[in-house]
PDB file of N, CA and C in Angstrom:
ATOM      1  N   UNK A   1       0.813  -1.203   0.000  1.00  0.00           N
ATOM      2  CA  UNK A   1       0.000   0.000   0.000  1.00  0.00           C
ATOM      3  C   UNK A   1       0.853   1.262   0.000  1.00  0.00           C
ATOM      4  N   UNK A   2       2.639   0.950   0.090  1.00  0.00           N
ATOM      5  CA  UNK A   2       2.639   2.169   0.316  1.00  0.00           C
ATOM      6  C   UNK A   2       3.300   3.034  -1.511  1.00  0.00           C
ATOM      7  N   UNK A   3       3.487   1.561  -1.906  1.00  0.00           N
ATOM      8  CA  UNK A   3       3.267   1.986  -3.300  1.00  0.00           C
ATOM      9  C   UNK A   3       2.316   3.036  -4.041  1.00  0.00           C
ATOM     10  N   UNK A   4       1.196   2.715  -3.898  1.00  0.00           N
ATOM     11  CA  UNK A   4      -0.096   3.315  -4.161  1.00  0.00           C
ATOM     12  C   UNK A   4       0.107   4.542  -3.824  1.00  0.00           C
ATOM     13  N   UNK A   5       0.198   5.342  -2.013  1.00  0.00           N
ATOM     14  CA  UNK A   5       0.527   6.094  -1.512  1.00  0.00           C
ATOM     15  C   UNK A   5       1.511   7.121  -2.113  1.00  0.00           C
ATOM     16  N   UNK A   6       2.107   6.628  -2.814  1.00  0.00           N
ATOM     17  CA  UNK A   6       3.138   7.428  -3.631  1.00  0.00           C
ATOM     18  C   UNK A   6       2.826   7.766  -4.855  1.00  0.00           C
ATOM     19  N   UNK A   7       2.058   7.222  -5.980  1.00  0.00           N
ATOM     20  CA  UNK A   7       1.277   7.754  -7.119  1.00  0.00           C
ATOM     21  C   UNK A   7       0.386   7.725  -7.053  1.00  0.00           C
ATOM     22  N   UNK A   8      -0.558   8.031  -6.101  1.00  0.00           N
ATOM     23  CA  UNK A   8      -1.683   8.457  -5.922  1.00  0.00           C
ATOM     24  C   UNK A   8      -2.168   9.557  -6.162  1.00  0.00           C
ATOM     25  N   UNK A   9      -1.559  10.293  -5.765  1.00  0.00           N
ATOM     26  CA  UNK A   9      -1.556  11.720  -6.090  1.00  0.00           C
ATOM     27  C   UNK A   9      -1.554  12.194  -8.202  1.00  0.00           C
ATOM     28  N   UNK A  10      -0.355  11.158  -8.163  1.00  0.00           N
ATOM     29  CA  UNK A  10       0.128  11.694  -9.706  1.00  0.00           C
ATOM     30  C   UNK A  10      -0.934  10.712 -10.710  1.00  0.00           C
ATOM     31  N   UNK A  11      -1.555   9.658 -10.276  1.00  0.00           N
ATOM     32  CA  UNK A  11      -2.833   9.344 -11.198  1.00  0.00           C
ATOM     33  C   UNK A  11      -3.744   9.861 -11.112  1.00  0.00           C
ATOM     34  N   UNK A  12      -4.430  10.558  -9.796  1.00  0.00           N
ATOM     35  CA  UNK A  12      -5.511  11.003  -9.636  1.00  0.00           C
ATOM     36  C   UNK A  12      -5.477  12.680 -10.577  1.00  0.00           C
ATOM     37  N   UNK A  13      -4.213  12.931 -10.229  1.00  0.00           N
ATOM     38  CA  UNK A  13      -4.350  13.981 -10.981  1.00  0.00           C
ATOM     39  C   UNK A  13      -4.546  14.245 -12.613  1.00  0.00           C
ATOM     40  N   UNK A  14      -3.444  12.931 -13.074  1.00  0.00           N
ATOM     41  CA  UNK A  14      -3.349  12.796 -14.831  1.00  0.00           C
ATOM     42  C   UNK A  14      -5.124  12.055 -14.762  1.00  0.00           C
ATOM     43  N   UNK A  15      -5.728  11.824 -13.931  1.00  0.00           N
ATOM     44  CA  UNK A  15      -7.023  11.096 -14.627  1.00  0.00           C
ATOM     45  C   UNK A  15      -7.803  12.609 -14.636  1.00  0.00           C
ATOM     46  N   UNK A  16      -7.841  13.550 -13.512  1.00  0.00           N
ATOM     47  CA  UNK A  16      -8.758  14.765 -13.069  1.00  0.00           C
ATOM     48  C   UNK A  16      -8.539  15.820 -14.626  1.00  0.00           C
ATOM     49  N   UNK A  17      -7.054  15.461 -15.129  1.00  0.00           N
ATOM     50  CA  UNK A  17      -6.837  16.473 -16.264  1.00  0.00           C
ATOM     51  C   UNK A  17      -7.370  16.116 -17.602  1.00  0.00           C
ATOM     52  N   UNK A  18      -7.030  14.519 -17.493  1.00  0.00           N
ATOM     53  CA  UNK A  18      -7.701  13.943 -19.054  1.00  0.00           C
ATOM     54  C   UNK A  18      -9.256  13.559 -19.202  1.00  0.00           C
ATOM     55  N   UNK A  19      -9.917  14.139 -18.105  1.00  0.00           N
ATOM     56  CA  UNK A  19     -10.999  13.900 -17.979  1.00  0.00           C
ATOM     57  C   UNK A  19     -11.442  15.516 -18.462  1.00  0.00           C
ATOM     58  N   UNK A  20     -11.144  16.734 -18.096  1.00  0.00           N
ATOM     59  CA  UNK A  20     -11.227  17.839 -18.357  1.00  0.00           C
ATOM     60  C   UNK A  20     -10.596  17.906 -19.473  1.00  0.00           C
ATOM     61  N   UNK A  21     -10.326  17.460 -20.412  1.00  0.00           N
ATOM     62  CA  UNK A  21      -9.780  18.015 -21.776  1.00  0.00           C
ATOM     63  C   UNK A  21     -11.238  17.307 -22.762  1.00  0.00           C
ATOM     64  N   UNK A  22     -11.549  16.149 -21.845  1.00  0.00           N
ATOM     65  CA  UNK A  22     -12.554  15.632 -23.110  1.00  0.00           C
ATOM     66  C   UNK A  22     -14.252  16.375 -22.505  1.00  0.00           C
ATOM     67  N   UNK A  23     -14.121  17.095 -21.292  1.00  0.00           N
ATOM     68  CA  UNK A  23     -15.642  17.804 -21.290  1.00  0.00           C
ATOM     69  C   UNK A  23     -15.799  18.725 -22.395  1.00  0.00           C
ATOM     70  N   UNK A  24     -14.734  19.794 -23.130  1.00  0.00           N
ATOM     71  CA  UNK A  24     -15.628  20.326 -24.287  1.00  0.00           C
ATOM     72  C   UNK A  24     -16.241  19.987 -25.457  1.00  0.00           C
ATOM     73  N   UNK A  25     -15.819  18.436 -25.714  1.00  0.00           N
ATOM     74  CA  UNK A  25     -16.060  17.787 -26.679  1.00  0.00           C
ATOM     75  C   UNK A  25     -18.147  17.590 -26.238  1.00  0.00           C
ATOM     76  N   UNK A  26     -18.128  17.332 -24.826  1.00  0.00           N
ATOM     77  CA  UNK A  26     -19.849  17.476 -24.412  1.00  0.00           C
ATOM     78  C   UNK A  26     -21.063  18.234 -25.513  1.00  0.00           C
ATOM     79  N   UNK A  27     -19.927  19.463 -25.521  1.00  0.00           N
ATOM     80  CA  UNK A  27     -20.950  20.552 -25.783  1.00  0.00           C
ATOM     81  C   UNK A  27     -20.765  21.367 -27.399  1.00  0.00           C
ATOM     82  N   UNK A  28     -19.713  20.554 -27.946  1.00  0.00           N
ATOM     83  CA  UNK A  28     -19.996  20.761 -29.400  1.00  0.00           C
ATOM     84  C   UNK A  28     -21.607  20.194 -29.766  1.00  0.00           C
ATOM     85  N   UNK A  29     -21.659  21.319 -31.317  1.00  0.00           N
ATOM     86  CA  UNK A  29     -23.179  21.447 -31.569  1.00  0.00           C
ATOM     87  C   UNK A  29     -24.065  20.034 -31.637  1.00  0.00           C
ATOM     88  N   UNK A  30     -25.412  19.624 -31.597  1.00  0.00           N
ATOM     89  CA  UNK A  30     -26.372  18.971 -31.864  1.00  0.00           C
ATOM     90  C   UNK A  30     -26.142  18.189 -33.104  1.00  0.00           C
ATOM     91  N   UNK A  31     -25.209  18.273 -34.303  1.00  0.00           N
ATOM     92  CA  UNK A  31     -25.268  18.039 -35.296  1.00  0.00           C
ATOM     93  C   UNK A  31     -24.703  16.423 -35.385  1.00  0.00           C
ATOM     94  N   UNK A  32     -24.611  16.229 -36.535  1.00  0.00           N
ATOM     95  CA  UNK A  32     -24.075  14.344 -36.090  1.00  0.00           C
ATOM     96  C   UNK A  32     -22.644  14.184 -36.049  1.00  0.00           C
ATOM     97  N   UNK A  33     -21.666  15.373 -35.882  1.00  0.00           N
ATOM     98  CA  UNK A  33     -20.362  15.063 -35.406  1.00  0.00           C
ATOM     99  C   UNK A  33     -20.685  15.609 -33.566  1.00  0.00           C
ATOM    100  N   UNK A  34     -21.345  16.433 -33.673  1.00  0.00           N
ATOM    101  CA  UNK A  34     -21.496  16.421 -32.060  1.00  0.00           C
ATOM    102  C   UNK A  34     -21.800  15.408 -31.153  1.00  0.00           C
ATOM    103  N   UNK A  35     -23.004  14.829 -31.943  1.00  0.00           N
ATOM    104  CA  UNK A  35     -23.347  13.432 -31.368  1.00  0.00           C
ATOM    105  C   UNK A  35     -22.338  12.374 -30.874  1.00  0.00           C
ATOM    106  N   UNK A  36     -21.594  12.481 -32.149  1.00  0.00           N
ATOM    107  CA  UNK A  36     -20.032  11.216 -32.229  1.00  0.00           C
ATOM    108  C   UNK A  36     -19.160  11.306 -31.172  1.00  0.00           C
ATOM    109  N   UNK A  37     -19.070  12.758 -31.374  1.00  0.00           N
ATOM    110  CA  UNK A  37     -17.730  13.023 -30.293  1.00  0.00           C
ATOM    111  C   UNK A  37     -18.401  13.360 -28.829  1.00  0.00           C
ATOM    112  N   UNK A  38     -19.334  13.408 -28.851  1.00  0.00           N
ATOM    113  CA  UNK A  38     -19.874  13.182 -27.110  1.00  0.00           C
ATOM    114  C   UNK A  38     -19.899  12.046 -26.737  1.00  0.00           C
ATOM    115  N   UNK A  39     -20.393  10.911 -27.380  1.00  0.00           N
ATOM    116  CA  UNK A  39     -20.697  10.041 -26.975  1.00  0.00           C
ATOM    117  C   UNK A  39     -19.176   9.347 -26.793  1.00  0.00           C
ATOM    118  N   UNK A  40     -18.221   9.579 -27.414  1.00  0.00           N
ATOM    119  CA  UNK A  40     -16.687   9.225 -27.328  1.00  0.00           C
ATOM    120  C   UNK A  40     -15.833   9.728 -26.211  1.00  0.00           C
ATOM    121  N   UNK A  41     -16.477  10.891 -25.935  1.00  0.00           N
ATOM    122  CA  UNK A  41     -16.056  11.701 -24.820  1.00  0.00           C
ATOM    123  C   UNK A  41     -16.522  11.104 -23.560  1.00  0.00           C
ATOM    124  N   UNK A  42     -17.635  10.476 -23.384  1.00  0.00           N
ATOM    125  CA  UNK A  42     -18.389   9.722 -22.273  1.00  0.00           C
ATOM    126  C   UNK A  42     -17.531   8.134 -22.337  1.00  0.00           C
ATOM    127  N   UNK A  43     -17.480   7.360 -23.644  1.00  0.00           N
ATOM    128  CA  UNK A  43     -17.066   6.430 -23.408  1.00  0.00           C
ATOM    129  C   UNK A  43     -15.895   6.182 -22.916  1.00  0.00           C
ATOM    130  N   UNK A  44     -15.009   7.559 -23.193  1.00  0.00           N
ATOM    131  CA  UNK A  44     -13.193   7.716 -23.078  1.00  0.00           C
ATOM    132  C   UNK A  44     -13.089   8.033 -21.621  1.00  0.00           C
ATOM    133  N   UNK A  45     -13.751   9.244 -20.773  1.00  0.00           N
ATOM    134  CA  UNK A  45     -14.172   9.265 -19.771  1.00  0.00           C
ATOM    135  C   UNK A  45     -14.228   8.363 -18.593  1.00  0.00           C
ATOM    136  N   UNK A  46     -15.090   7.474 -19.412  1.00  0.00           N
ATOM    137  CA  UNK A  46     -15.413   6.541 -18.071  1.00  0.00           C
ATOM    138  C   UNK A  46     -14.141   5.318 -18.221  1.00  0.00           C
ATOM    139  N   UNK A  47     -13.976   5.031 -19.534  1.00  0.00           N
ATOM    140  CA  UNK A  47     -12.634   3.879 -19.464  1.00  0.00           C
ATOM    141  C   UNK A  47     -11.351   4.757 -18.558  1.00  0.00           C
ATOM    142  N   UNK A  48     -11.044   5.903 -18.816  1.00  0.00           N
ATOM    143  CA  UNK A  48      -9.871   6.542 -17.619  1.00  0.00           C
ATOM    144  C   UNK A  48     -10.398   6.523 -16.340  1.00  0.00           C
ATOM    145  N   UNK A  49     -11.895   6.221 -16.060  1.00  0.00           N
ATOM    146  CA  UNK A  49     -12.204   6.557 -14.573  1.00  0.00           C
ATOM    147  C   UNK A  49     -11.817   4.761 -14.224  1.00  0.00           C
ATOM    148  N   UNK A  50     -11.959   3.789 -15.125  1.00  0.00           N
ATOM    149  CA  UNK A  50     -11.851   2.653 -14.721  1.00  0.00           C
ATOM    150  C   UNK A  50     -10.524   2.112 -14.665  1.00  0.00           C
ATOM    151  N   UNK A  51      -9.381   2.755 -15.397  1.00  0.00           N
ATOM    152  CA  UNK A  51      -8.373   2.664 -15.014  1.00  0.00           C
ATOM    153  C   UNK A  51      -7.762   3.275 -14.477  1.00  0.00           C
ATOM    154  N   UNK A  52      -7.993   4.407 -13.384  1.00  0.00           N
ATOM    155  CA  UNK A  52      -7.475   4.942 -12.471  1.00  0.00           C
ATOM    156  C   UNK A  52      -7.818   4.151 -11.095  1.00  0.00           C
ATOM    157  N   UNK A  53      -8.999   3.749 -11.153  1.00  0.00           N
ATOM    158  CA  UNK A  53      -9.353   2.534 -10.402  1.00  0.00           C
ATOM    159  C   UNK A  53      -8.764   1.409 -10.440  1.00  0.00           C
ATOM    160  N   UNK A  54      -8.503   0.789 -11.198  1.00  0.00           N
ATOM    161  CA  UNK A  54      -7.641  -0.863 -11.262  1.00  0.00           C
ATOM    162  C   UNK A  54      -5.900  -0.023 -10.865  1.00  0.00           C
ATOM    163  N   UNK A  55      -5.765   1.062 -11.221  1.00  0.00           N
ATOM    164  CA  UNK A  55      -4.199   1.541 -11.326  1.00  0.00           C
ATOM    165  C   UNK A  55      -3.951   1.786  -9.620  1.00  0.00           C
ATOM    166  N   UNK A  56      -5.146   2.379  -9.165  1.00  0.00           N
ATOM    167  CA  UNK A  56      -4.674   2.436  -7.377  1.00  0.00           C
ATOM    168  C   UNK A  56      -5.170   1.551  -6.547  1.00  0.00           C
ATOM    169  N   UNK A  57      -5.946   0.439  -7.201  1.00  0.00           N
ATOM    170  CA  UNK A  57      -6.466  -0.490  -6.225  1.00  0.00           C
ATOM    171  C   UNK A  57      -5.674  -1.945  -6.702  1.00  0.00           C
ATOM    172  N   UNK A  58      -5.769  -2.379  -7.919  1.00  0.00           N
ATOM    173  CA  UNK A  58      -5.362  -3.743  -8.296  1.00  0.00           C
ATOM    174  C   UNK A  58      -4.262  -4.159  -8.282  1.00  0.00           C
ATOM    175  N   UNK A  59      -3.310  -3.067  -9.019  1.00  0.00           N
ATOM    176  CA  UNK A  59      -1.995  -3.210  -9.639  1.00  0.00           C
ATOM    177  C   UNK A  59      -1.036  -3.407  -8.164  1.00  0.00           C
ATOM    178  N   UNK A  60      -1.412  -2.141  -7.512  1.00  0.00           N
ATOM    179  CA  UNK A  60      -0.313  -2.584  -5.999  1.00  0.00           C
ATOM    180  C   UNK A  60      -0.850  -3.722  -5.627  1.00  0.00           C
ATOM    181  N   UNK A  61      -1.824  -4.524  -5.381  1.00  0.00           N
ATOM    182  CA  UNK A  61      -2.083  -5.807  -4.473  1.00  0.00           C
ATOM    183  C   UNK A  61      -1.457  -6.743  -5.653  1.00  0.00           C
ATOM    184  N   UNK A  62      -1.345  -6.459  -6.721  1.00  0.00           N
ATOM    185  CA  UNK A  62      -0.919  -7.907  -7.996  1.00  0.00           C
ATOM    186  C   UNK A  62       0.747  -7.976  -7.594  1.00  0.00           C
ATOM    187  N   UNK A  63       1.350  -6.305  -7.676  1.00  0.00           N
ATOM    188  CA  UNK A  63       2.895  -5.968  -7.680  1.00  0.00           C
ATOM    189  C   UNK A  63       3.108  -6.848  -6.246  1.00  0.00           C
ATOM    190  N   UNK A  64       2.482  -6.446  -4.936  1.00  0.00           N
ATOM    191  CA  UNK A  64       2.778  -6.944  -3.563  1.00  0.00           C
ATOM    192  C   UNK A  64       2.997  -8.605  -3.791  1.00  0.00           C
ATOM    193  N   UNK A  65       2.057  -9.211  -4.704  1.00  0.00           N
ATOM    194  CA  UNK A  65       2.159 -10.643  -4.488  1.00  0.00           C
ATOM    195  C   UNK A  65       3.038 -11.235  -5.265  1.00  0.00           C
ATOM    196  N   UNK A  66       3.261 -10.749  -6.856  1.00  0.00           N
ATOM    197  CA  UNK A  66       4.462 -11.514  -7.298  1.00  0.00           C
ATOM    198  C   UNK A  66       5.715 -10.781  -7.133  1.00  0.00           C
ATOM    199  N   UNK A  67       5.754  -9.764  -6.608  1.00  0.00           N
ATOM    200  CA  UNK A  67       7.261  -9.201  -6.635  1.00  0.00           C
ATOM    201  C   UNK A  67       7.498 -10.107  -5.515  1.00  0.00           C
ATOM    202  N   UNK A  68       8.887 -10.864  -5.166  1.00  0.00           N
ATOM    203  CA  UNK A  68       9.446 -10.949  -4.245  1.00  0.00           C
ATOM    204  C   UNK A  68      10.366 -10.305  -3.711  1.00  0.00           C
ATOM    205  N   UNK A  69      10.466 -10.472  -2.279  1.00  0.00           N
ATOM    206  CA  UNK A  69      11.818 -10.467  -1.643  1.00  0.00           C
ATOM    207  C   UNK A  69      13.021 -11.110  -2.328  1.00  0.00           C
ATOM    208  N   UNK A  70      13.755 -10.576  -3.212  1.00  0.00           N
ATOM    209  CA  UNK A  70      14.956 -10.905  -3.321  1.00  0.00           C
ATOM    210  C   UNK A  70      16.246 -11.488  -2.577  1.00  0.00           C
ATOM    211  N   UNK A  71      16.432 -10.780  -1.625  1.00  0.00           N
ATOM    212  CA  UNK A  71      17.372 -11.109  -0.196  1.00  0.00           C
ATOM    213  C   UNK A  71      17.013 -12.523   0.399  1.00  0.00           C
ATOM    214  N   UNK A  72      15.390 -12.804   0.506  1.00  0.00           N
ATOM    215  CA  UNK A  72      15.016 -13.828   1.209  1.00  0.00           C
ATOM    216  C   UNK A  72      15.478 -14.945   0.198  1.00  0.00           C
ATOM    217  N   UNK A  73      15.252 -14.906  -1.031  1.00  0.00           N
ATOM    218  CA  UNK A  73      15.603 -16.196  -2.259  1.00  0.00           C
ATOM    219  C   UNK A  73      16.823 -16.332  -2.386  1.00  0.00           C
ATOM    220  N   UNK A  74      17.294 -15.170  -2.016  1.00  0.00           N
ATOM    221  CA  UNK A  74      19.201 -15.960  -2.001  1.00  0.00           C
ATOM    222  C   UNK A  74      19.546 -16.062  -1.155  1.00  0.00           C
ATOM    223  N   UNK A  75      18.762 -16.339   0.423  1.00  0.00           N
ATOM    224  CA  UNK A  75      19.584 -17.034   1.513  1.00  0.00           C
ATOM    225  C   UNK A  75      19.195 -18.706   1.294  1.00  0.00           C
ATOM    226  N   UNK A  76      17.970 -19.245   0.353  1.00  0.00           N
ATOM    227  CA  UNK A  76      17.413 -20.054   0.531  1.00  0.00           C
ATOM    228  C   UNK A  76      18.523 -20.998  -0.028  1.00  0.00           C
ATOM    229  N   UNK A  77      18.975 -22.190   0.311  1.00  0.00           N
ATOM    230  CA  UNK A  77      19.801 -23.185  -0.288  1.00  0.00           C
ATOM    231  C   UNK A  77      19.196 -23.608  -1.473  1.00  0.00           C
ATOM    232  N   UNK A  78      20.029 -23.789  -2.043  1.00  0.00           N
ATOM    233  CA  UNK A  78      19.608 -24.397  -3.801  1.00  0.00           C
ATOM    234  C   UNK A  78      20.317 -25.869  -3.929  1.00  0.00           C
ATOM    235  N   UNK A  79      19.657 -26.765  -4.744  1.00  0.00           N
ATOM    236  CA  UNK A  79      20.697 -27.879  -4.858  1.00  0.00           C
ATOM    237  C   UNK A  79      21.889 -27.436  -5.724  1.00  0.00           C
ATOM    238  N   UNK A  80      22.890 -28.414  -5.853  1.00  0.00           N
ATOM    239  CA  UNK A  80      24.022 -27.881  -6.676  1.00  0.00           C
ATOM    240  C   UNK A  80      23.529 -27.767  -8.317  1.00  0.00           C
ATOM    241  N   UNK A  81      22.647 -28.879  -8.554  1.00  0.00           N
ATOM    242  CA  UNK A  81      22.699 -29.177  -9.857  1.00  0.00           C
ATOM    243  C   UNK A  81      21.581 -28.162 -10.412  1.00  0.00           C
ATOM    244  N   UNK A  82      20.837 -27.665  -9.480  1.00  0.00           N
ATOM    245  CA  UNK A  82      20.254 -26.138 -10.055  1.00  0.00           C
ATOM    246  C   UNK A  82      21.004 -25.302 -10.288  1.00  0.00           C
ATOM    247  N   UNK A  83      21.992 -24.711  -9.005  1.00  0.00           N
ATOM    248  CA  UNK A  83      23.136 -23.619  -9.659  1.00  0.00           C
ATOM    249  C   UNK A  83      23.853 -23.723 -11.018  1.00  0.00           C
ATOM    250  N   UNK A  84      24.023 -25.338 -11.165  1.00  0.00           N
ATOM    251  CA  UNK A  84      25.189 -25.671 -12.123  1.00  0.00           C
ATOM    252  C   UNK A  84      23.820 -25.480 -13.966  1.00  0.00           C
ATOM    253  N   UNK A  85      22.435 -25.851 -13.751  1.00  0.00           N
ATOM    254  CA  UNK A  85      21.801 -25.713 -14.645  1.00  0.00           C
ATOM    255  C   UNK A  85      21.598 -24.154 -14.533  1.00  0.00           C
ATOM    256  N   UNK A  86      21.199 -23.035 -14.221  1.00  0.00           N
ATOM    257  CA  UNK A  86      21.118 -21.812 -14.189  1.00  0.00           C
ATOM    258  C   UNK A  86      22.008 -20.978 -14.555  1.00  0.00           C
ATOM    259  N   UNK A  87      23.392 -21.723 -14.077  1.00  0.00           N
ATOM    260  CA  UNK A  87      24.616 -20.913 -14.806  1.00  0.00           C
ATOM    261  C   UNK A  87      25.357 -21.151 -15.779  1.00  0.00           C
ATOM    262  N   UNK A  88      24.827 -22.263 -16.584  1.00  0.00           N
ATOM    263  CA  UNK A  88      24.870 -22.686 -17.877  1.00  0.00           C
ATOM    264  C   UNK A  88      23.973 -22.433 -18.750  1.00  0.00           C
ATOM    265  N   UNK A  89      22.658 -22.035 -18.083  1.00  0.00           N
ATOM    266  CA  UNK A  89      21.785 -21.663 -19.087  1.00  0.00           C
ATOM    267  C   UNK A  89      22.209 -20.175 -19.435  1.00  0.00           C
ATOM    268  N   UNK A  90      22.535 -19.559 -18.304  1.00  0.00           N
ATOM    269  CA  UNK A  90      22.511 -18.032 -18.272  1.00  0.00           C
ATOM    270  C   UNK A  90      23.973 -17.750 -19.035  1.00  0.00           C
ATOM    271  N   UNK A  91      24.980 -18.374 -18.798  1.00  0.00           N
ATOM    272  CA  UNK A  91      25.629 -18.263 -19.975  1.00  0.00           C
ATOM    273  C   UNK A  91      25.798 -18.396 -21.301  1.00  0.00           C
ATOM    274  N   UNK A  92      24.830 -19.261 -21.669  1.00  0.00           N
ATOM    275  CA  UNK A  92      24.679 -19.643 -23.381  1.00  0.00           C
ATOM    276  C   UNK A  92      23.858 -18.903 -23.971  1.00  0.00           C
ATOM    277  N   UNK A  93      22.514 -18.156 -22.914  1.00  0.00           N
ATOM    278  CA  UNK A  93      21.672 -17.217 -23.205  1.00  0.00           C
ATOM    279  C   UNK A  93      22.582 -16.190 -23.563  1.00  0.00           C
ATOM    280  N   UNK A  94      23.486 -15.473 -22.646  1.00  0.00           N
ATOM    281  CA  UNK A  94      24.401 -14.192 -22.695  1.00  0.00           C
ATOM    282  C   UNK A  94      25.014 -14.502 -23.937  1.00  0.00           C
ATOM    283  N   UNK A  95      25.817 -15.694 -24.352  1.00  0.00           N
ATOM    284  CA  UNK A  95      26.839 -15.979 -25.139  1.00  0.00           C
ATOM    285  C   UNK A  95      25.827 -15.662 -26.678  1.00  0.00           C
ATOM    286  N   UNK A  96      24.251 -16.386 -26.558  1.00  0.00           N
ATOM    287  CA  UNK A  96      23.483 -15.848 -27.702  1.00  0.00           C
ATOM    288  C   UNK A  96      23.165 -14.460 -27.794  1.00  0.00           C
ATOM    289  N   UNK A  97      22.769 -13.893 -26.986  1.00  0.00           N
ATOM    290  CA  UNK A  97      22.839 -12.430 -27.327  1.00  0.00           C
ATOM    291  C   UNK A  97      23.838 -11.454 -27.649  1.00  0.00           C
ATOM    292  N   UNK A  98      24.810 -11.985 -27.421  1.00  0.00           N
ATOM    293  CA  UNK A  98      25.781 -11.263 -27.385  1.00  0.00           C
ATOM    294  C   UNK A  98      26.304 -11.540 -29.395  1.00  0.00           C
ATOM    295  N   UNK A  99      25.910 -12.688 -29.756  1.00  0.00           N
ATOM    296  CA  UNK A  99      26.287 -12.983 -30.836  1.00  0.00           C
ATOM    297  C   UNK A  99      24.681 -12.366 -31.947  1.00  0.00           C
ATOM    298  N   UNK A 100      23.806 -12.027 -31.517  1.00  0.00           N
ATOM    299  CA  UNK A 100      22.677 -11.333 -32.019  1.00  0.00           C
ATOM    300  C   UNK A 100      23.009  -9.852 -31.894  1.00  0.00           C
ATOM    301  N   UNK A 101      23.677  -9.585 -31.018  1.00  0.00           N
ATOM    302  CA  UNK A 101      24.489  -7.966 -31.331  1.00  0.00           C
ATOM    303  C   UNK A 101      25.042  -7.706 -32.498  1.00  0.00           C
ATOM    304  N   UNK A 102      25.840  -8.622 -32.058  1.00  0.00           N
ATOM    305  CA  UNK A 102      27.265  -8.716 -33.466  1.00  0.00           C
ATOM    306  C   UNK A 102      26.621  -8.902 -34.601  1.00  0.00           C
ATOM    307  N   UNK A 103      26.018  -9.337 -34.790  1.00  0.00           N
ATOM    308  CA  UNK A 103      25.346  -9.469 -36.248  1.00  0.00           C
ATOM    309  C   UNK A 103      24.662  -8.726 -36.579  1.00  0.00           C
ATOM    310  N   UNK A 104      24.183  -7.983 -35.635  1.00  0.00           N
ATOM    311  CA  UNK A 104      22.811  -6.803 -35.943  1.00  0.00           C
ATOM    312  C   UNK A 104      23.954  -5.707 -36.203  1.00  0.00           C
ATOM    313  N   UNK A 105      25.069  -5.114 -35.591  1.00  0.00           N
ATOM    314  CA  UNK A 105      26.050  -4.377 -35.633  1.00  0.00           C
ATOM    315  C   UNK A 105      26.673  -4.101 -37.071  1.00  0.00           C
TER     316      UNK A 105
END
């Protein structure tokens, strides 16, 4: 939560502003582009009101559960033959990218 606490402020605000840029679109004329763009203005509206909602309520409880503690996973013992598969993978991965440089270069 204390994630949230910290852009809270700065979503509520980018939602309070992009919500006020699409009210004059309301009050263009009666005619059938007025129609269009109001009704776009309502639909655009409410999708930023729904993701300012999932952005301060969902996203920190999703971030809290799969981010881990880092520190805690590398005190945890590993077998050997995991280290020895991880640092062979992670080297042949590096050794491929590194050769997808060079060629793109």
């Amino acid at each position: 939560m204390k994630g949230a606490g910290e852009i809270g402020f700065t979503i509520v605000s980018l939602t309070v502003s992009l919500i006020a840029v699409l009210i004059p679109l309301l009050f263009i004329g009666r005619n059938w582009w007025g129609a269009c763009s109001g009704n776009s203005a309502v639909t655009l509206a409410v999708t930023i009101l729904i993701s300012a909602v999932v952005s301060l309520t969902l996203v920190p409880m999703l971030c809290a559960k799969l981010l881990r503690n880092h520190a805690e996973e590398e005190k945890r013992e590993r077998p050997d033959i995991q280290r020895t598969v991880e640092g062979y993978v992670w080297a042949r991965g590096l050794a491929g990218y590194d050769r997808l440089l060079i060629l793109g270069a």
